[in-house]
Protein backbone atom coordinates (compact mmCIF):
# COMPACT_ATOMS: atom_id res chain seq x y z
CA UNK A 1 3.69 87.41 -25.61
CA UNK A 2 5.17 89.58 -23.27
CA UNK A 3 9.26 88.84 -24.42
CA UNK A 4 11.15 91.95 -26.80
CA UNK A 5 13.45 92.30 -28.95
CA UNK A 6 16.48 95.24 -29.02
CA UNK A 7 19.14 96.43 -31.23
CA UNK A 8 22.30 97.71 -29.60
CA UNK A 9 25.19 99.13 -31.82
CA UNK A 10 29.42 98.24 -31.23
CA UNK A 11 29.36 100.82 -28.39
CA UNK A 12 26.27 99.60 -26.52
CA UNK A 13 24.10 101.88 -27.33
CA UNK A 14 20.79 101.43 -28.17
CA UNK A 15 19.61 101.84 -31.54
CA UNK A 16 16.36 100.09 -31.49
CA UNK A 17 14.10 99.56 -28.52
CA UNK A 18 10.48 99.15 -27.93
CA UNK A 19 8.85 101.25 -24.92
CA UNK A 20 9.71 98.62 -22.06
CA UNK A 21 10.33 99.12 -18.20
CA UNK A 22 12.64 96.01 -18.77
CA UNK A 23 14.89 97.26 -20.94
CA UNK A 24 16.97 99.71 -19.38
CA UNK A 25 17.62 97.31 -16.46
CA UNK A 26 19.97 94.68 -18.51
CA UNK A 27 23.54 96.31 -18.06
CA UNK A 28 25.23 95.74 -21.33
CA UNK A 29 28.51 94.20 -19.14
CA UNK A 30 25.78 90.88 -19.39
CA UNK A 31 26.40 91.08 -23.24
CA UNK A 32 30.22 91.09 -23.46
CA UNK A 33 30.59 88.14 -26.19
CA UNK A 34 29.73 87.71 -29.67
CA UNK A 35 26.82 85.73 -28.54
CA UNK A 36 24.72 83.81 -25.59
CA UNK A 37 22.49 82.86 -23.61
CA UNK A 38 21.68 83.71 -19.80
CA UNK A 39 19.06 83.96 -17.72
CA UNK A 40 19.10 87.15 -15.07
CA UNK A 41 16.35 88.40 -12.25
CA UNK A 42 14.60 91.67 -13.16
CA UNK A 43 12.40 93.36 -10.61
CA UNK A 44 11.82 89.92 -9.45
CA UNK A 45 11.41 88.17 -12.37
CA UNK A 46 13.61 85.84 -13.95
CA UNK A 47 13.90 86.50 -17.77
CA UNK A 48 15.62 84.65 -20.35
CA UNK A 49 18.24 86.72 -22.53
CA UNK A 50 19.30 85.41 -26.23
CA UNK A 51 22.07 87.82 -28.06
CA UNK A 52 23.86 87.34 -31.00
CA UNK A 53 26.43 90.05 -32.53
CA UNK A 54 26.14 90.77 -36.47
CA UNK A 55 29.84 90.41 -38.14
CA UNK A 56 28.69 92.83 -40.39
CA UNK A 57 27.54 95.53 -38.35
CA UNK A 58 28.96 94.66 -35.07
CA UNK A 59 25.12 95.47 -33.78
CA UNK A 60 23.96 92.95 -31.29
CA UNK A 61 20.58 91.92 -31.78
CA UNK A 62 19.01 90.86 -27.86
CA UNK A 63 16.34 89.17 -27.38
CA UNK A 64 14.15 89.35 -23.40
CA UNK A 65 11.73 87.02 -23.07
CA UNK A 66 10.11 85.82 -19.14
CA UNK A 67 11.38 82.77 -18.26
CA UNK A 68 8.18 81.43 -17.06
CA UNK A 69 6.64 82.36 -20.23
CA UNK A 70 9.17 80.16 -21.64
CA UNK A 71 8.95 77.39 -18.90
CA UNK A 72 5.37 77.22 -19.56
CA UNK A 73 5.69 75.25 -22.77
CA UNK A 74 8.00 72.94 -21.18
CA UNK A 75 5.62 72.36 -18.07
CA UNK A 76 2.60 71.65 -20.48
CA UNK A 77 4.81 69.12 -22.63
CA UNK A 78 6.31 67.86 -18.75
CA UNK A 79 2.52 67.50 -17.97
CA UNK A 80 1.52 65.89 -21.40
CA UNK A 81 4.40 63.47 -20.81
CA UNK A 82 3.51 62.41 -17.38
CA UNK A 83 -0.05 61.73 -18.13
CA UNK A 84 0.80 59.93 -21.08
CA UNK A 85 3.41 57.70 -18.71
CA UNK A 86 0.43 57.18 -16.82
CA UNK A 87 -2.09 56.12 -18.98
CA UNK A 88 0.86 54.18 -20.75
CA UNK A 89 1.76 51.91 -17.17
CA UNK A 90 -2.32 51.51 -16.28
CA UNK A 91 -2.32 50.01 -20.17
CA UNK A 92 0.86 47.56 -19.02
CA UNK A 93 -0.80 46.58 -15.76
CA UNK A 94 -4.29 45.93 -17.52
CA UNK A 95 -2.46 43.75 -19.84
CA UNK A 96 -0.22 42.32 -17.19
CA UNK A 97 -3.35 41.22 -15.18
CA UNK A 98 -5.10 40.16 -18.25
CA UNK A 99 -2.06 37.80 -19.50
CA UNK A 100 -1.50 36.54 -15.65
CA UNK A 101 -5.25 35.72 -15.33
CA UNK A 102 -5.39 33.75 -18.65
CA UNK A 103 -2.19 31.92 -17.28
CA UNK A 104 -3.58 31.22 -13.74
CA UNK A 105 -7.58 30.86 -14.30
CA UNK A 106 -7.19 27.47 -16.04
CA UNK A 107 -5.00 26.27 -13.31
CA UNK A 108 -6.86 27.55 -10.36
CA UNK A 109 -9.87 25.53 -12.50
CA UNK A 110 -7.84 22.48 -12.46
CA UNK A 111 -7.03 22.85 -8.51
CA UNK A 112 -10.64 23.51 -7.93
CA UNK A 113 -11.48 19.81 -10.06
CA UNK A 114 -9.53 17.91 -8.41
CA UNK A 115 -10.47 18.80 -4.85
CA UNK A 116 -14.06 17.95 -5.97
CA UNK A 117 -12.57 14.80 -7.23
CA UNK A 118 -10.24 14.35 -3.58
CA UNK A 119 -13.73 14.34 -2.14
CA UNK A 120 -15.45 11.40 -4.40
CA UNK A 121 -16.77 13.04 -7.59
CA UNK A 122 -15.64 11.93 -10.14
CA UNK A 123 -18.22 13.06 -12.70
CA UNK A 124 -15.69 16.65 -13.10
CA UNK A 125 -13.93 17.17 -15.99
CA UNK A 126 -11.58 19.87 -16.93
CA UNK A 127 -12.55 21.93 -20.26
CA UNK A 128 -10.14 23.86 -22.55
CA UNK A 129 -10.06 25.47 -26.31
CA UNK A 130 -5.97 25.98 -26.08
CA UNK A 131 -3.78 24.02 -26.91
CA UNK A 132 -0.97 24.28 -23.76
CA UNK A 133 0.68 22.62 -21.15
CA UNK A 134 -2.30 23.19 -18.83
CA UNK A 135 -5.00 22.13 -21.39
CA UNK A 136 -2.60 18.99 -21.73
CA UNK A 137 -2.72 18.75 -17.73
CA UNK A 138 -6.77 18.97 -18.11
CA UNK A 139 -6.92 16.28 -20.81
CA UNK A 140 -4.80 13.70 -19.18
CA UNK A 141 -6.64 14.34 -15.56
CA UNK A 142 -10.07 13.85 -17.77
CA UNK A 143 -8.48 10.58 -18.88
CA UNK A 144 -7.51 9.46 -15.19
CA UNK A 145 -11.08 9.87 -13.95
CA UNK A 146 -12.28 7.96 -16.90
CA UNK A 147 -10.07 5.48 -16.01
CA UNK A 148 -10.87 5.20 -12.36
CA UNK A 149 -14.59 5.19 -13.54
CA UNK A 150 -13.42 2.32 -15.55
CA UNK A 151 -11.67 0.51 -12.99
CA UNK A 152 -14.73 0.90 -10.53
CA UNK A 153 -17.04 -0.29 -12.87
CA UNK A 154 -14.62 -3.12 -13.14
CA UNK A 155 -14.63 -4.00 -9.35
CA UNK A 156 -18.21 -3.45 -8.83
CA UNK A 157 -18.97 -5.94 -11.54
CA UNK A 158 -16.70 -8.01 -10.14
CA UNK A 159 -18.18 -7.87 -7.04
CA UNK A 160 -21.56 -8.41 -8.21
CA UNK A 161 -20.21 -11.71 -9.76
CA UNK A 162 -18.76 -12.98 -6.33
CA UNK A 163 -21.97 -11.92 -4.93
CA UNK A 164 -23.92 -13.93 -6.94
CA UNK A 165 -21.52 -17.26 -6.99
C-alpha cells in the first residue's frame, strides 16, 4: 500500500521515481552490490529495501516498502497460528479427559461395588458393554457374589436342617 518502487541507472542516478518524501533519504552507498536485501530507519520508520541490478542495463531496480506493512502479514499468520495451537491443545485435552474418563469410570464403578459389597450387599453387580480387562474384572466379581450367595444359601439351609434335627 504505501511501499515504491525506483529505477536508478550505473551511476546512481535516478531515472525513475514516484513523488515520495522517502526516496531521497536512501543514500545509494546502501545499494553497492548487484543485489539485496536490508532493512534501514527512515524518519523513524523502519522500511524494508529489495534491489536487484539488471545485467543488461546495469539499472538497479529498488524496491521501499514499511516494514510493518510487511510484518503485518506475518503477525496475522503468527496470530492465526497461535489460535489454531490453541484450539488444537483444548481439542487434545478434551480428548485426553474423554479417553482417561472412559478408562477410569468403569473402575471407580467397580471400587464403588465392592465397598457396597465390604458392607453386606451383595445384591450389586457390575455392568459393562466392552469387552476389556475391567469388564473381565466386573464379570468375575459378578460371579464371586453369586457364589457367596450360593454358599450362604448353602449354610443357611444347612442350618435350617440342624435346626430342625
Amino acid at each position: 500500500k504505501n511501499g515504491f518502487i525506483y529505477i536508478m541507472d550505473s551511476e546512481n542516478y535516478m531515472v525513475y521515481t514516484p513523488p515520495n518524501a522517502v526516496v531521497y533519504r536512501i543514500d545509494p552507498e546502501w545499494l553497492q552490490d548487484a543485489e539485496g536485501i536490508l532493512t534501514v530507519k527512515i524518519k523513524g520508520q523502519k522500511y524494508q529495501i529489495r534491489y536487484q541490478q539488471s545485467s543488461y542495463t546495469g539499472f538497479k531496480i529498488v524496491s521501499v516498502s514499511p516494514h510493518q506493512e510487511i510484518m503485518s502479514g506475518v503477525y496475522k499468520l503468527l496470530l492465526l497460528f497461535g489460535l489454531l495451537l490453541v484450539v488444537t491443545l483444548l481439542i487434545v485435552l478434551f480428548m485426553a479427559v474423554k479417553i482417561s474418563e472412559t478408562i477410569t469410570k468403569p473402575i471407580v464403578e467397580l471400587r464403588n461395588l465392592m465397598q457396597q459389597t465390604e458392607k453386606g450387599d451383595l445384591t450389586v453387580r457390575f455392568e459393562s458393554d466392552y469387552q476389556d480387562e475391567i469388564s473381565d474384572l466386573g464379570r468375575n466379581f459378578n460371579y464371586m457374589l453369586e457364589r457367596i450367595q450360593e454358599l450362604l444359601d448353602q449354610v443357611y439351609e444347612l442350618m435350617y436342617q440342624v435346626a430342625k434335627k
